[in-house]
PDB file of N, CA and C in Angstrom:
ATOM      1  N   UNK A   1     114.307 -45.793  22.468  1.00  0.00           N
ATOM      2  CA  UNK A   1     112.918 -45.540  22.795  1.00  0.00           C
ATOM      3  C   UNK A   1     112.090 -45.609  21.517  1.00  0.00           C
ATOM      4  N   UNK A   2     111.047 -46.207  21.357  1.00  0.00           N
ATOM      5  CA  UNK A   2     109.928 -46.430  20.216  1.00  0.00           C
ATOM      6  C   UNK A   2     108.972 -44.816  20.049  1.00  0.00           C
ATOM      7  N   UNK A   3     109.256 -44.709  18.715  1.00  0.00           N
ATOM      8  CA  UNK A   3     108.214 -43.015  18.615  1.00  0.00           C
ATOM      9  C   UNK A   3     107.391 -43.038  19.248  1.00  0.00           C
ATOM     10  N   UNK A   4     106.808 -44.257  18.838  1.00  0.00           N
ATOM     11  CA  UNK A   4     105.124 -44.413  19.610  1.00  0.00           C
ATOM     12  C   UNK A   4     104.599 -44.408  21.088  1.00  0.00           C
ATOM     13  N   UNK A   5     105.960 -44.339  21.427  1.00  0.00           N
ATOM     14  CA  UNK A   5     105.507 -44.437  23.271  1.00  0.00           C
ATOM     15  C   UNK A   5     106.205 -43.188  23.299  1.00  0.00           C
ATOM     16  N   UNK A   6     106.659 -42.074  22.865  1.00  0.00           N
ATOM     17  CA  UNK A   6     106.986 -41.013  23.150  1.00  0.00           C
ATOM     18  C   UNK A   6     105.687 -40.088  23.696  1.00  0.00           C
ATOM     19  N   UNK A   7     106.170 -38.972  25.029  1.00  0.00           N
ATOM     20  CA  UNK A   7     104.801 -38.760  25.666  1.00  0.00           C
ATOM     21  C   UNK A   7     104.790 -37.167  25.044  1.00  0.00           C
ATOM     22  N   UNK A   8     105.556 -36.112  24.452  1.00  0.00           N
ATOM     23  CA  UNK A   8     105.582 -35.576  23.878  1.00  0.00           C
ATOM     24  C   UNK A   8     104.926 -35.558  22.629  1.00  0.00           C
ATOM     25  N   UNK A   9     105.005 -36.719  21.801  1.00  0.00           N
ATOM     26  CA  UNK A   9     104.459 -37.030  20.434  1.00  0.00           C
ATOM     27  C   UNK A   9     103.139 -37.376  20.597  1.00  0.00           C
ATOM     28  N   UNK A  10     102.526 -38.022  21.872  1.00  0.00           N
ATOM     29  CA  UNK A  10     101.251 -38.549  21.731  1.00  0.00           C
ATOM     30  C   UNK A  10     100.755 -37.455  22.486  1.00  0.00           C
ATOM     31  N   UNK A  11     100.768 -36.607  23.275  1.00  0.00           N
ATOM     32  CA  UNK A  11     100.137 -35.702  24.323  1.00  0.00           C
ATOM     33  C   UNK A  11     100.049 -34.673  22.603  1.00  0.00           C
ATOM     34  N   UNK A  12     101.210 -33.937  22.215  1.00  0.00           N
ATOM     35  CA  UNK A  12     100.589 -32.952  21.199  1.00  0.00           C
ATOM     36  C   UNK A  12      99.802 -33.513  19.936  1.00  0.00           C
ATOM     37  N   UNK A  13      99.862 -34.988  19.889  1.00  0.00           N
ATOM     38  CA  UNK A  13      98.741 -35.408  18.952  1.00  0.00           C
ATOM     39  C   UNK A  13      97.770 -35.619  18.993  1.00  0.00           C
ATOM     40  N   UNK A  14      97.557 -35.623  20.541  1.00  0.00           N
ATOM     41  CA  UNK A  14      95.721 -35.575  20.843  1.00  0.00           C
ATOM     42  C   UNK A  14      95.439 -34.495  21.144  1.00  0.00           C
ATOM     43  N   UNK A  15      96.382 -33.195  21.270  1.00  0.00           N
ATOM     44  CA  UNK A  15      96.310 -32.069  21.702  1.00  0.00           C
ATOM     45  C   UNK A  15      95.872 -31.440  20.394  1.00  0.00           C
ATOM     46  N   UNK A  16      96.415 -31.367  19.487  1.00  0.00           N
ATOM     47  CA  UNK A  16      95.922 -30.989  17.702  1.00  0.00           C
ATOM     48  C   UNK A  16      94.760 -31.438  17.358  1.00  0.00           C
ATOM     49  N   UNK A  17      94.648 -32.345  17.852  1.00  0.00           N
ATOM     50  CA  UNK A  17      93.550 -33.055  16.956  1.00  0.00           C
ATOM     51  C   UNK A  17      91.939 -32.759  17.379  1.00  0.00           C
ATOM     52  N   UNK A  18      92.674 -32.156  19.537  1.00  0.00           N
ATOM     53  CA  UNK A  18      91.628 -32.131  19.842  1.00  0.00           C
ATOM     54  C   UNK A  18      90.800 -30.187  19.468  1.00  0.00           C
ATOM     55  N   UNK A  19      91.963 -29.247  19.197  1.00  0.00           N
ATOM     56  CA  UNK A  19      91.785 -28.324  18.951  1.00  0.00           C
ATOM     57  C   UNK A  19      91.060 -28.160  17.466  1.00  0.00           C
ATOM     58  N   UNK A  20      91.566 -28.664  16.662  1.00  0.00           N
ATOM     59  CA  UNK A  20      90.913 -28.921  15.361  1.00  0.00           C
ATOM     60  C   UNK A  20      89.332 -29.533  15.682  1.00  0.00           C
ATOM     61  N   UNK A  21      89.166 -30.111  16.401  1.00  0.00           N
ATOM     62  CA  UNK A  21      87.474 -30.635  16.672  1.00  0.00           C
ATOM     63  C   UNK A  21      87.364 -29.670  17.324  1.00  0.00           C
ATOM     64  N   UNK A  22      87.389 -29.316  17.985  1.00  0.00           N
ATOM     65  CA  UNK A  22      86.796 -27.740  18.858  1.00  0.00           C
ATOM     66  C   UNK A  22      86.639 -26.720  17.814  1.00  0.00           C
ATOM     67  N   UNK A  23      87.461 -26.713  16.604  1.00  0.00           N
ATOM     68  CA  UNK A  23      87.242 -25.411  15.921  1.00  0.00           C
ATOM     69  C   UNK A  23      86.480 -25.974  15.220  1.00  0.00           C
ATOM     70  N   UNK A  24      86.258 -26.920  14.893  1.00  0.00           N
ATOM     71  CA  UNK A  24      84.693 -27.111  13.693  1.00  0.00           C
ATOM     72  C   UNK A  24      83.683 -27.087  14.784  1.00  0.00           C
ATOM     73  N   UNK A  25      83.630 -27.454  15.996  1.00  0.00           N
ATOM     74  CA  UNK A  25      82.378 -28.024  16.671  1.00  0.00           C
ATOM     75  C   UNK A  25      82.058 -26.198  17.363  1.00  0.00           C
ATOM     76  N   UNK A  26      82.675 -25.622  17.224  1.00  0.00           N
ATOM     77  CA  UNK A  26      82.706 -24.226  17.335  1.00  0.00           C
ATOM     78  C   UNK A  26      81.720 -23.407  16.058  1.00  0.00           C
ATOM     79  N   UNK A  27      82.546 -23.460  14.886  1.00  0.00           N
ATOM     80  CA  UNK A  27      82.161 -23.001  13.927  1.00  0.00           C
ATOM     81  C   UNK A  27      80.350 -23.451  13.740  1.00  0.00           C
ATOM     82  N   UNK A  28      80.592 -24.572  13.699  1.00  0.00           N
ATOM     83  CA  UNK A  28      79.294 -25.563  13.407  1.00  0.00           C
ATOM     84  C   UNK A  28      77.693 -24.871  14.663  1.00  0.00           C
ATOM     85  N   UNK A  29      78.473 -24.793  15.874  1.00  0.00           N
ATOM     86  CA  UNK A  29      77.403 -24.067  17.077  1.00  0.00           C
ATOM     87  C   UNK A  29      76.975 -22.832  16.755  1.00  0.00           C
ATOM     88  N   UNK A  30      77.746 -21.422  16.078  1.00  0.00           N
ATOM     89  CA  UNK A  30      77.589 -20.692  16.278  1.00  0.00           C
ATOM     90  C   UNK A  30      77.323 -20.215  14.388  1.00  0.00           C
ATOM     91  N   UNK A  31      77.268 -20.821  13.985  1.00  0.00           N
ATOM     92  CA  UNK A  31      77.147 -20.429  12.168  1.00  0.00           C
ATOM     93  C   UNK A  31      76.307 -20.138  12.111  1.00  0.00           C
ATOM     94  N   UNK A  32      74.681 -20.751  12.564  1.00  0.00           N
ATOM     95  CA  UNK A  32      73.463 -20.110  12.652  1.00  0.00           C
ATOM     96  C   UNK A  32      73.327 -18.495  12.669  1.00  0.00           C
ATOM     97  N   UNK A  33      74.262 -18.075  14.024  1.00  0.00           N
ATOM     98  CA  UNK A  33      73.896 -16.437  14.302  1.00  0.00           C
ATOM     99  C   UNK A  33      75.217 -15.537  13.991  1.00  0.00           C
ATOM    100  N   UNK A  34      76.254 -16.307  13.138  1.00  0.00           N
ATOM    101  CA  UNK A  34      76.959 -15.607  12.318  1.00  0.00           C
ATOM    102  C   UNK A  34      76.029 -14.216  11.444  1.00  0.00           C
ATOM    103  N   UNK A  35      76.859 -13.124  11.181  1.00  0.00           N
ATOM    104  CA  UNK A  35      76.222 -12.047  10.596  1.00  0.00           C
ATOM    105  C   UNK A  35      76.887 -12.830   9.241  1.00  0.00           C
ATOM    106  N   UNK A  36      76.042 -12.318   7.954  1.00  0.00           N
ATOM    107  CA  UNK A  36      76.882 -12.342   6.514  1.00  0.00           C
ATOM    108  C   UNK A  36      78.256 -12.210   6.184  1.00  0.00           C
ATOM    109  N   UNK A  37      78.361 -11.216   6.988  1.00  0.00           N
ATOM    110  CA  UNK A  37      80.300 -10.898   6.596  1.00  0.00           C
ATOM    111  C   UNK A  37      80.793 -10.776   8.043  1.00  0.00           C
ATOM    112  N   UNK A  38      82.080 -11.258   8.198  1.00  0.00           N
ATOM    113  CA  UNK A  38      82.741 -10.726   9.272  1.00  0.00           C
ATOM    114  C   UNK A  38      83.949 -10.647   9.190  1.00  0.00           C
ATOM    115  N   UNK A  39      84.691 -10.362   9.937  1.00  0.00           N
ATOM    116  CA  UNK A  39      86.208  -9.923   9.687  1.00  0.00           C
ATOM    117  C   UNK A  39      87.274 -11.128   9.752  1.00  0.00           C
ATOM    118  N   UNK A  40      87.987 -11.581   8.142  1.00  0.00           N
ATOM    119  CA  UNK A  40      88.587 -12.307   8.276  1.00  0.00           C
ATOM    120  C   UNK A  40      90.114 -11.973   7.651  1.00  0.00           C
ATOM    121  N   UNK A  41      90.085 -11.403   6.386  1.00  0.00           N
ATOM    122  CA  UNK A  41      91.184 -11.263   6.267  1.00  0.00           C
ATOM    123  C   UNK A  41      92.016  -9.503   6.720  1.00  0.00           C
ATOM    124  N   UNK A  42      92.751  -9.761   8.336  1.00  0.00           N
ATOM    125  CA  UNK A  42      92.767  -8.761   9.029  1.00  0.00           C
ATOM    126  C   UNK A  42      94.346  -7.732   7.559  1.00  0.00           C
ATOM    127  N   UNK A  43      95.088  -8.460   7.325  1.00  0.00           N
ATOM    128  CA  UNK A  43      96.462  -7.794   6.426  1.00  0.00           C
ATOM    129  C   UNK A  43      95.939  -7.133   5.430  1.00  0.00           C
ATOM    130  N   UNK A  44      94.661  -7.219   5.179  1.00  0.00           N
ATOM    131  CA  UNK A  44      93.893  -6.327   4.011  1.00  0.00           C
ATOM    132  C   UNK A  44      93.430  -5.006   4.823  1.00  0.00           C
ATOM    133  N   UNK A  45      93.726  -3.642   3.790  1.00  0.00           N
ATOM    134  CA  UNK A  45      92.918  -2.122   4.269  1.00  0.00           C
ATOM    135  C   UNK A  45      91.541  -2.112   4.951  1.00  0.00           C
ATOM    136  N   UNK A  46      91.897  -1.427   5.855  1.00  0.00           N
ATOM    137  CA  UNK A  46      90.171  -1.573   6.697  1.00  0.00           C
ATOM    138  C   UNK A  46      89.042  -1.012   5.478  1.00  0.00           C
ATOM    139  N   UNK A  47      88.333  -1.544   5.762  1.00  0.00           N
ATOM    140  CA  UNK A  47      86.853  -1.521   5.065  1.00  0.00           C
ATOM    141  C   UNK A  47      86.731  -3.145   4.310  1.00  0.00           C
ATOM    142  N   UNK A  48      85.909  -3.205   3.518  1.00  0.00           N
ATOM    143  CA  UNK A  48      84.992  -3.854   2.888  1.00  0.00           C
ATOM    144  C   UNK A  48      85.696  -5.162   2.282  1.00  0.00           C
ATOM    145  N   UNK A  49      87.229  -4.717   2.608  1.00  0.00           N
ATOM    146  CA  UNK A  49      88.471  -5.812   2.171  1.00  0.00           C
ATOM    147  C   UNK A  49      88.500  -6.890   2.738  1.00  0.00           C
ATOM    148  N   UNK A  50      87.970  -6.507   4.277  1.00  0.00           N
ATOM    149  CA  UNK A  50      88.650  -7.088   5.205  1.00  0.00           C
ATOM    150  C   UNK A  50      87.559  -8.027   5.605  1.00  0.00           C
ATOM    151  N   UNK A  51      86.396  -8.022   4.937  1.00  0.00           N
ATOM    152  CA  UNK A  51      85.468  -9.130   5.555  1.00  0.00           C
ATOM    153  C   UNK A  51      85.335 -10.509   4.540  1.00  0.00           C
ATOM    154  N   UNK A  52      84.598 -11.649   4.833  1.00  0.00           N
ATOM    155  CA  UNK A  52      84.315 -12.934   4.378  1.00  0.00           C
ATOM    156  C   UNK A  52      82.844 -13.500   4.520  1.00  0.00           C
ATOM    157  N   UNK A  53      82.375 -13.812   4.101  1.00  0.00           N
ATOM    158  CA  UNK A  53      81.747 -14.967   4.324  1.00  0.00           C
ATOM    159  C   UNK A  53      81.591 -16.101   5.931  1.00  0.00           C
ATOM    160  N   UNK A  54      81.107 -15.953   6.213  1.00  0.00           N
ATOM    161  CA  UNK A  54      81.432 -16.986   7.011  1.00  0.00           C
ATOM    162  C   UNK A  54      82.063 -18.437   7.167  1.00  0.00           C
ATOM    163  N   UNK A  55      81.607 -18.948   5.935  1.00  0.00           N
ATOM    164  CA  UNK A  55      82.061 -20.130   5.737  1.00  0.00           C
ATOM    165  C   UNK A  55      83.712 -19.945   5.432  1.00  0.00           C
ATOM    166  N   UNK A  56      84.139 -19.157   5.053  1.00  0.00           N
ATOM    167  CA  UNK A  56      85.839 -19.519   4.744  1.00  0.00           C
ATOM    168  C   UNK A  56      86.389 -19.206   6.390  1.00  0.00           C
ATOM    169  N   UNK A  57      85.746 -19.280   7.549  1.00  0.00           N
ATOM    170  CA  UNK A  57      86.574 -19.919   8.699  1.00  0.00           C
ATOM    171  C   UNK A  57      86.628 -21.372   8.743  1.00  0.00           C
ATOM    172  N   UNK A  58      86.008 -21.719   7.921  1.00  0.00           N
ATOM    173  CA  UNK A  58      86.385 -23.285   7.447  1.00  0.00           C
ATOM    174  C   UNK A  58      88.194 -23.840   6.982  1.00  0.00           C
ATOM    175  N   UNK A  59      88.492 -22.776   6.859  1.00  0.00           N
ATOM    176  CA  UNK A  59      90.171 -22.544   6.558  1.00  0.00           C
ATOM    177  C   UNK A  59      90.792 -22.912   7.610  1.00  0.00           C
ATOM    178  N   UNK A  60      90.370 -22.250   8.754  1.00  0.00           N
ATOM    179  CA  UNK A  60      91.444 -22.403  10.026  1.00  0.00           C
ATOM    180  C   UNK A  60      91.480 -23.637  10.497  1.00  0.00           C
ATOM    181  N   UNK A  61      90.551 -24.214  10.238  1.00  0.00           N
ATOM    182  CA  UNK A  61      90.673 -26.058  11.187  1.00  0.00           C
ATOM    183  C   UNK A  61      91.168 -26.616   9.634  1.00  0.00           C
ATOM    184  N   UNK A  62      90.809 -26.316   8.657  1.00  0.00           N
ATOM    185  CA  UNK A  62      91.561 -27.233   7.695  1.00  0.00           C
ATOM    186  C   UNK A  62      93.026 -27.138   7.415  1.00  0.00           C
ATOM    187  N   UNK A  63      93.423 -25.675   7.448  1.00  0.00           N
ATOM    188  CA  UNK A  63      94.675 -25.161   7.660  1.00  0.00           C
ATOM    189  C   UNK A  63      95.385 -25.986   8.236  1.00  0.00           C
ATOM    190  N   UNK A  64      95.034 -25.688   9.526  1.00  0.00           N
ATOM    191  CA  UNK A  64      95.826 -26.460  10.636  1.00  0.00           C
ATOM    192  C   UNK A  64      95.842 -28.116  10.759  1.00  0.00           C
ATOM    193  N   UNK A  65      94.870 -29.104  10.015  1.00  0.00           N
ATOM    194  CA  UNK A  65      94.679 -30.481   9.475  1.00  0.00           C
ATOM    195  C   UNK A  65      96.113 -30.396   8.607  1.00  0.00           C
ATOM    196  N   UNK A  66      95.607 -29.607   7.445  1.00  0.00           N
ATOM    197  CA  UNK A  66      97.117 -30.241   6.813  1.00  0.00           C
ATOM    198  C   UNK A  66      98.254 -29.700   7.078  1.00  0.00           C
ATOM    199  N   UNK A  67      98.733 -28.864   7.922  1.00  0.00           N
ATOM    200  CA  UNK A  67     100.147 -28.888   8.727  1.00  0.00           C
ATOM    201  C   UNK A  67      99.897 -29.644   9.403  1.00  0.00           C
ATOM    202  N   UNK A  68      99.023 -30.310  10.323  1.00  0.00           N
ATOM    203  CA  UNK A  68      99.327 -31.686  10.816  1.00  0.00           C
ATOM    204  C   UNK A  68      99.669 -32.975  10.360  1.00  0.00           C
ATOM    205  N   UNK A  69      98.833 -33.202   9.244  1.00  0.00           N
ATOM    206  CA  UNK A  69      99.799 -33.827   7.941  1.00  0.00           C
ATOM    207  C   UNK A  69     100.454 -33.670   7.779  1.00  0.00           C
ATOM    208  N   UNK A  70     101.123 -32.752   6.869  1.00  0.00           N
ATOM    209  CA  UNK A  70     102.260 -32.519   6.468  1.00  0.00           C
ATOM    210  C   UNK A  70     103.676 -32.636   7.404  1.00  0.00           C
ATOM    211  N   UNK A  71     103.377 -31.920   8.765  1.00  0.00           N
ATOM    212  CA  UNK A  71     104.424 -32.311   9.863  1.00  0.00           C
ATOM    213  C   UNK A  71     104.310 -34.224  10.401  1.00  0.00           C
ATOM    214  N   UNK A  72     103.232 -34.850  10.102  1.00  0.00           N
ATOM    215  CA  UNK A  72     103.484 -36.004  10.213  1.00  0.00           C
ATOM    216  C   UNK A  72     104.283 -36.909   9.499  1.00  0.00           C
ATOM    217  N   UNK A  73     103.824 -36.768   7.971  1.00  0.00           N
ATOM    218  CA  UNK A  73     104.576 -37.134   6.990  1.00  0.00           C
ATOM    219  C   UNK A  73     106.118 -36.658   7.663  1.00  0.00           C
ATOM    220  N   UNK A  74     106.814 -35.309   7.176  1.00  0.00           N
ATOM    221  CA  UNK A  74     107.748 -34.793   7.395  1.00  0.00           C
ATOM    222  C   UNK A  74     108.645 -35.895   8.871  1.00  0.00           C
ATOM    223  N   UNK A  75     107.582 -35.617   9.829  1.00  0.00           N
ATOM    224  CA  UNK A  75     108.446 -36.600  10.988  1.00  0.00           C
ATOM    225  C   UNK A  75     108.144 -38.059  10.581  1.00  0.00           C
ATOM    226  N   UNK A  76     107.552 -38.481   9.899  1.00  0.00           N
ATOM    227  CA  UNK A  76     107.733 -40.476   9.980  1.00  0.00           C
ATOM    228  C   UNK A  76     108.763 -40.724   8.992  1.00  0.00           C
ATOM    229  N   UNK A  77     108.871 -39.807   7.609  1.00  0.00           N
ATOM    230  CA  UNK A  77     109.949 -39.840   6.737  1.00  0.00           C
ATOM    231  C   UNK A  77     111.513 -39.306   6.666  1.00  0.00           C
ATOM    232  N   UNK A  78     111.074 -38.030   7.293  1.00  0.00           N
ATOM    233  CA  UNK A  78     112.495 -37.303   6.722  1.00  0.00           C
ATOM    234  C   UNK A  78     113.333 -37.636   8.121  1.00  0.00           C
ATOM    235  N   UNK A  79     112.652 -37.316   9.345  1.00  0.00           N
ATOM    236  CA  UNK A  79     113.583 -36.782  10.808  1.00  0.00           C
ATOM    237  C   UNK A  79     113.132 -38.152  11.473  1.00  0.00           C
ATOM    238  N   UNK A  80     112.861 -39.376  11.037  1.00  0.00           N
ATOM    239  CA  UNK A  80     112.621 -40.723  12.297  1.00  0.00           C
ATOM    240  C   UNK A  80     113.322 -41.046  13.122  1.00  0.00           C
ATOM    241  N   UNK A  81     114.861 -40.926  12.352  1.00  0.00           N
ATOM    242  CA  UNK A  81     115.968 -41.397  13.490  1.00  0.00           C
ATOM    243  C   UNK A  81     116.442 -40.044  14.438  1.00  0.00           C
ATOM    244  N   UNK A  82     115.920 -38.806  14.180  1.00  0.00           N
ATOM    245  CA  UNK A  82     116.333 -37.817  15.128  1.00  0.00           C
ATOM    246  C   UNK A  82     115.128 -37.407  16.029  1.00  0.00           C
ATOM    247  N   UNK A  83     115.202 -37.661  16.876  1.00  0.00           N
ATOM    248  CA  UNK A  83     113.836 -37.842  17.816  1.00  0.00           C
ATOM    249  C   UNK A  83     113.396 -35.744  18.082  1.00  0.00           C
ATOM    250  N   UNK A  84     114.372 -35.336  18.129  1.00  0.00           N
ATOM    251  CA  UNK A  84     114.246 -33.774  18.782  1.00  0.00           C
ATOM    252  C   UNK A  84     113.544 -33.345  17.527  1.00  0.00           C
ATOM    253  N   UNK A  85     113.927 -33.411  16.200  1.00  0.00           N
ATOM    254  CA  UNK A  85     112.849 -32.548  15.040  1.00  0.00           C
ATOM    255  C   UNK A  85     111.655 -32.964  14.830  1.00  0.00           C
ATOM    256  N   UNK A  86     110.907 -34.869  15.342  1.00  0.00           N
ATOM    257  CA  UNK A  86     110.273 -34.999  14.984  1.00  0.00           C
ATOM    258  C   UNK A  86     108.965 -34.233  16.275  1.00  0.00           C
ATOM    259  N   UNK A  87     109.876 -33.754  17.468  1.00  0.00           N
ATOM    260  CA  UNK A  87     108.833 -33.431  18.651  1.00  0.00           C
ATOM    261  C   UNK A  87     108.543 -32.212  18.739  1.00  0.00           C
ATOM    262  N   UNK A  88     110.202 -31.871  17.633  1.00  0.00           N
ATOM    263  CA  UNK A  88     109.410 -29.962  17.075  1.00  0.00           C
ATOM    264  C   UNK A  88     108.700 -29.999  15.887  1.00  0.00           C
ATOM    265  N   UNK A  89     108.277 -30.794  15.151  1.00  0.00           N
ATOM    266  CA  UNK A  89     107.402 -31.301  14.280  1.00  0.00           C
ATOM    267  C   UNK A  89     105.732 -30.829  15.129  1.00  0.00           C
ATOM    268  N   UNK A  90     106.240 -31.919  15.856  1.00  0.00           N
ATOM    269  CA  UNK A  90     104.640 -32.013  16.711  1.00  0.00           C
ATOM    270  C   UNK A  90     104.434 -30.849  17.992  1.00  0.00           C
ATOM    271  N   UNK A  91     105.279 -30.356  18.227  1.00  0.00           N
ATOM    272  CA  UNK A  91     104.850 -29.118  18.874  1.00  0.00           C
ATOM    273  C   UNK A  91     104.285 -27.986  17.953  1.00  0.00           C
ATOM    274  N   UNK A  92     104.775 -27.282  16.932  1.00  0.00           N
ATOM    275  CA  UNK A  92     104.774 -26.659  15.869  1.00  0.00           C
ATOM    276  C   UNK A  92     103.285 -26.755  15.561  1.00  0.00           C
ATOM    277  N   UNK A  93     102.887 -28.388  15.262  1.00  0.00           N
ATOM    278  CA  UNK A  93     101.456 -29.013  14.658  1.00  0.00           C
ATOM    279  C   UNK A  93     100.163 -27.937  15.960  1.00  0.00           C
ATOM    280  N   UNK A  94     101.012 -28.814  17.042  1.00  0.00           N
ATOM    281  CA  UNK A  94     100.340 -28.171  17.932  1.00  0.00           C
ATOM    282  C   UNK A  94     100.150 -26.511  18.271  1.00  0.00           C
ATOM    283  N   UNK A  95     101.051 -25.768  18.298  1.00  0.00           N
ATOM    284  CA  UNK A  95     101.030 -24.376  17.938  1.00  0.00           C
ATOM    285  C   UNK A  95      99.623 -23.845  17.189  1.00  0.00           C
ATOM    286  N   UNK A  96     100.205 -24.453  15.741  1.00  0.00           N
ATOM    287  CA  UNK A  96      99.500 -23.662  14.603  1.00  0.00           C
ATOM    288  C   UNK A  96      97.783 -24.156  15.088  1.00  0.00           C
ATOM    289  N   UNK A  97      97.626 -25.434  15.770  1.00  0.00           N
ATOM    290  CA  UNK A  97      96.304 -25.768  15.777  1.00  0.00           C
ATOM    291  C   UNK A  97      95.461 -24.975  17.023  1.00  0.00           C
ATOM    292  N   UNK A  98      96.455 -24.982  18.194  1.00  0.00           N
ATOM    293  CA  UNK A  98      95.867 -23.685  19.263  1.00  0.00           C
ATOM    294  C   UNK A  98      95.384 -22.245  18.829  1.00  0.00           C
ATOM    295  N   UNK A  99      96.928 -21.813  18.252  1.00  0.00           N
ATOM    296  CA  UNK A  99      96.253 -20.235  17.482  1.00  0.00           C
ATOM    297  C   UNK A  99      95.114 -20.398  16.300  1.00  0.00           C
ATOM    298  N   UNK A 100      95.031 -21.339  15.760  1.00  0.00           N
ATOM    299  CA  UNK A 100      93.798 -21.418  14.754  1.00  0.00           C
ATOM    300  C   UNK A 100      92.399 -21.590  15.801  1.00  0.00           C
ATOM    301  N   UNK A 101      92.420 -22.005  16.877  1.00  0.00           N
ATOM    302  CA  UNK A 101      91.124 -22.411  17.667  1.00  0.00           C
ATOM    303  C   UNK A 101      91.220 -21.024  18.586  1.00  0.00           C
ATOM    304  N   UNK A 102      92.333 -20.386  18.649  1.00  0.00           N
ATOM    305  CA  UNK A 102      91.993 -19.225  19.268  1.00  0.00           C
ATOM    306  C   UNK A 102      91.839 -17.844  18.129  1.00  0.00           C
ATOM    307  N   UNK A 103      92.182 -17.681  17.366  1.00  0.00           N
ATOM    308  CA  UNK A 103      92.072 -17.039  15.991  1.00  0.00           C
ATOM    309  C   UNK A 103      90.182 -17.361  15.966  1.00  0.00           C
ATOM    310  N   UNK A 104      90.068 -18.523  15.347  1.00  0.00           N
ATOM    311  CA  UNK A 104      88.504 -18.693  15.102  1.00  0.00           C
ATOM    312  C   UNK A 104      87.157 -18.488  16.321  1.00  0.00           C
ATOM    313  N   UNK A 105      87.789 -18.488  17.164  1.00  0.00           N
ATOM    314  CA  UNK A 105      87.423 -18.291  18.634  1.00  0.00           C
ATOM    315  C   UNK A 105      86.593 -16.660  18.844  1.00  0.00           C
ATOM    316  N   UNK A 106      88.038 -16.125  18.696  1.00  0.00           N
ATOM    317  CA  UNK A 106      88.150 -14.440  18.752  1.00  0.00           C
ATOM    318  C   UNK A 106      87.164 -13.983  17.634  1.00  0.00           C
ATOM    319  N   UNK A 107      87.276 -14.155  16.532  1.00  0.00           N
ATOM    320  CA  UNK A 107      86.752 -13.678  15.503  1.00  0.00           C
ATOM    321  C   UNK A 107      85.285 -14.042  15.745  1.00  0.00           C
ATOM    322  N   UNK A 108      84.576 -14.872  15.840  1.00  0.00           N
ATOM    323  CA  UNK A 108      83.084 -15.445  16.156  1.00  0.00           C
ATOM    324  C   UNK A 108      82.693 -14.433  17.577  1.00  0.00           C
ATOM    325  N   UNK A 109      83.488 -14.618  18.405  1.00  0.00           N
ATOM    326  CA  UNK A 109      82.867 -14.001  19.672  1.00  0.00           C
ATOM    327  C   UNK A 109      83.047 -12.697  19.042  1.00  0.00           C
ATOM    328  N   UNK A 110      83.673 -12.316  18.497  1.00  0.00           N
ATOM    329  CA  UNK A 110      83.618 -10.627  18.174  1.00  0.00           C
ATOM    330  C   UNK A 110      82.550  -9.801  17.832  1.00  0.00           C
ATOM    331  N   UNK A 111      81.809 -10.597  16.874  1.00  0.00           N
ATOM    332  CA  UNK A 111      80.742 -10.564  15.999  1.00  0.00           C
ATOM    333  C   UNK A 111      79.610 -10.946  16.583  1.00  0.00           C
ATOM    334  N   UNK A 112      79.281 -11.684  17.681  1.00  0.00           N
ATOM    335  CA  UNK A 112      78.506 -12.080  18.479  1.00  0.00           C
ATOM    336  C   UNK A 112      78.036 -11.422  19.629  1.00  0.00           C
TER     337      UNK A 112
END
């Protein structure tokens, strides 16, 4: 079977790609009535630690861009001839890019 017609590999690659445009076209709608700070980095002590800028939710769709890279690279080079790592490659891609559009999601509506 050819990678490229794999329906696994192409369904979570338009599936990433399409979550990553949702989280900028997200960010981008609602930045206007963003407050100054809001809560981003949650592993830091509550208070004054724990907020950002708005603009560094710019992280989460870029984040998740280059693990999509990086898992691409990783599957066209390292895993080509083993078809199963390169589709946990691209599930994985897909993962990290859902919880980043639901991560950036949560956090905006919170504040809103």
């Amino acid at each position: 079977m050819n990678i490229e017609q794999n329906w696994v590999l192409s369904l979570s690659r338009k599936l990433s790609f399409a979550c990553i445009v949702l989280s900028v076209l997200l960010l981008f709608w609602r930045y206007p009535r963003l407050p100054p700070l809001l809560p981003l980095w949650y592993s830091k002590p509550w208070g004054v630690e724990r907020l950002a800028h708005p603009l560094w939710l710019i992280l989460l769709p870029v984040g998740s861009w280059v693990i999509m890279i990086i898992n691409a690279f990783a599957a066209r080079f390292l895993t080509r001839d083993m078809l199963i790592f390169t589709q946990l490659f691209a599930v994985t891609t897909l993962l990290v890019a859902i919880l980043s559009l639901v991560t950036m999601a949560k956090i905006i509506f919170l504040v809103l």
